[in-house]
Protein backbone atom coordinates (compact mmCIF):
# COMPACT_ATOMS: atom_id res chain seq x y z
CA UNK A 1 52.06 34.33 -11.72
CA UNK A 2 53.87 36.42 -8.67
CA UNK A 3 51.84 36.51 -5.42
CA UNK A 4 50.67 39.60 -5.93
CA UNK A 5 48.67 38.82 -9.15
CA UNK A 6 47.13 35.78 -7.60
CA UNK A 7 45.66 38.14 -4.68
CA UNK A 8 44.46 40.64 -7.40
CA UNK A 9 42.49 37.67 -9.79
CA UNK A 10 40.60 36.83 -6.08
CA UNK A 11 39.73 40.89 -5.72
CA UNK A 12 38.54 41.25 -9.36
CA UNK A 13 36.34 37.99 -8.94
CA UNK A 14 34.83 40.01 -6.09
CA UNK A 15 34.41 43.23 -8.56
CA UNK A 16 36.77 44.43 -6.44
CA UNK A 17 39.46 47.23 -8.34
CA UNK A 18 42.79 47.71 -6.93
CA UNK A 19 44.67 50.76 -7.43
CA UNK A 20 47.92 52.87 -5.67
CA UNK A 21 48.42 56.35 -5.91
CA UNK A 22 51.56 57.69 -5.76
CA UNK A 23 51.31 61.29 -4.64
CA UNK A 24 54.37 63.88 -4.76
CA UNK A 25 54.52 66.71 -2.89
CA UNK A 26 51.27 68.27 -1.58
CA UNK A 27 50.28 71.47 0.24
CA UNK A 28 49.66 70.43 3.97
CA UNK A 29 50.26 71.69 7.38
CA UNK A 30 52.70 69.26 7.61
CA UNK A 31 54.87 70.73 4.72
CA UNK A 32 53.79 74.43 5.79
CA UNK A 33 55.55 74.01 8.66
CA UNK A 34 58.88 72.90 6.75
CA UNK A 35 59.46 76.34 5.45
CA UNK A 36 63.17 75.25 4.32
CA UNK A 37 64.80 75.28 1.42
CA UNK A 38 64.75 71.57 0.30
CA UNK A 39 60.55 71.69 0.32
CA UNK A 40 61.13 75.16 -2.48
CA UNK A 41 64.02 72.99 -4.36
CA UNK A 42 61.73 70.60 -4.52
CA UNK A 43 58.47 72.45 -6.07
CA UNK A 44 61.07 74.12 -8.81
CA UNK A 45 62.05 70.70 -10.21
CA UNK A 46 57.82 69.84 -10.63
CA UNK A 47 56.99 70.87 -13.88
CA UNK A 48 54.00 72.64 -13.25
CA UNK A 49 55.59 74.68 -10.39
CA UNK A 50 53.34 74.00 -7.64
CA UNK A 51 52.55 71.40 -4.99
CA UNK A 52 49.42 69.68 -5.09
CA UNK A 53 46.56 70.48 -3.15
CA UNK A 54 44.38 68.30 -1.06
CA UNK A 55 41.65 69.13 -3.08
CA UNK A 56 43.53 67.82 -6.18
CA UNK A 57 44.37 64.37 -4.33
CA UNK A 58 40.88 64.10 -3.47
CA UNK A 59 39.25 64.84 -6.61
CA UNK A 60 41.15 62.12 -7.76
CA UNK A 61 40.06 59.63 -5.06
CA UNK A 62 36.11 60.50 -5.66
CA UNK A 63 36.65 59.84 -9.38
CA UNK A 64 37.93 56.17 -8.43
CA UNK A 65 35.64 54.81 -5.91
CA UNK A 66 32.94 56.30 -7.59
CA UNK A 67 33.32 56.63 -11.21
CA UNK A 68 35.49 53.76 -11.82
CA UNK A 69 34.63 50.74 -13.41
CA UNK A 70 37.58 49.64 -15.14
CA UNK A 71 41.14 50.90 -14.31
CA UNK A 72 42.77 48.77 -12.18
CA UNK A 73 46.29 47.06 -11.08
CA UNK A 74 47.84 50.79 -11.78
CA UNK A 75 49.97 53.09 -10.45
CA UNK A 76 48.51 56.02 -10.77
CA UNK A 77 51.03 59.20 -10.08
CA UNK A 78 49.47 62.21 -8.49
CA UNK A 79 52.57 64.07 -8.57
CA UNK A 80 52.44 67.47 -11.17
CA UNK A 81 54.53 65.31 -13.49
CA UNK A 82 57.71 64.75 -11.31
């Protein structure tokens, strides 16, 4: 058992869940102000054409603190399939 799974069995016997997103591209300020080429390139190769919004990423986030009572130790992709 790695570190990491000994800190998780002391969360879970706190009914504590532990879960990373991994989040792709997403529509921000920060990304509307890279208007280049690489950002577009990038958006083409996601296979639902479109970056996520922050609605989208936050959706997601509600569902898990609130809604959740059994996924955890996942890595859960936010990313449009890419």
């Amino acid at each position: 058992m790695n570190l990491y799974q000994v800190k998780l069995k002391k969360l879970y016997s706190h009914n504590i869940l532990y879960n990373t997103l991994r989040i792709g591209v997403t529509d921000t300020k920060f990304h509307k102000k890279i208007k280049n080429k690489s950002i577009k390139n990038r958006v083409k190769m996601i296979p639902i054409k479109k970056m996520a919004s922050t609605n989208d990423i936050a959706e997601y986030i509600i569902y898990l603190v609130r809604d959740n009572n059994y996924v955890t130790n996942e890595i859960i992709s936010i990313t449009g399939g890419e």
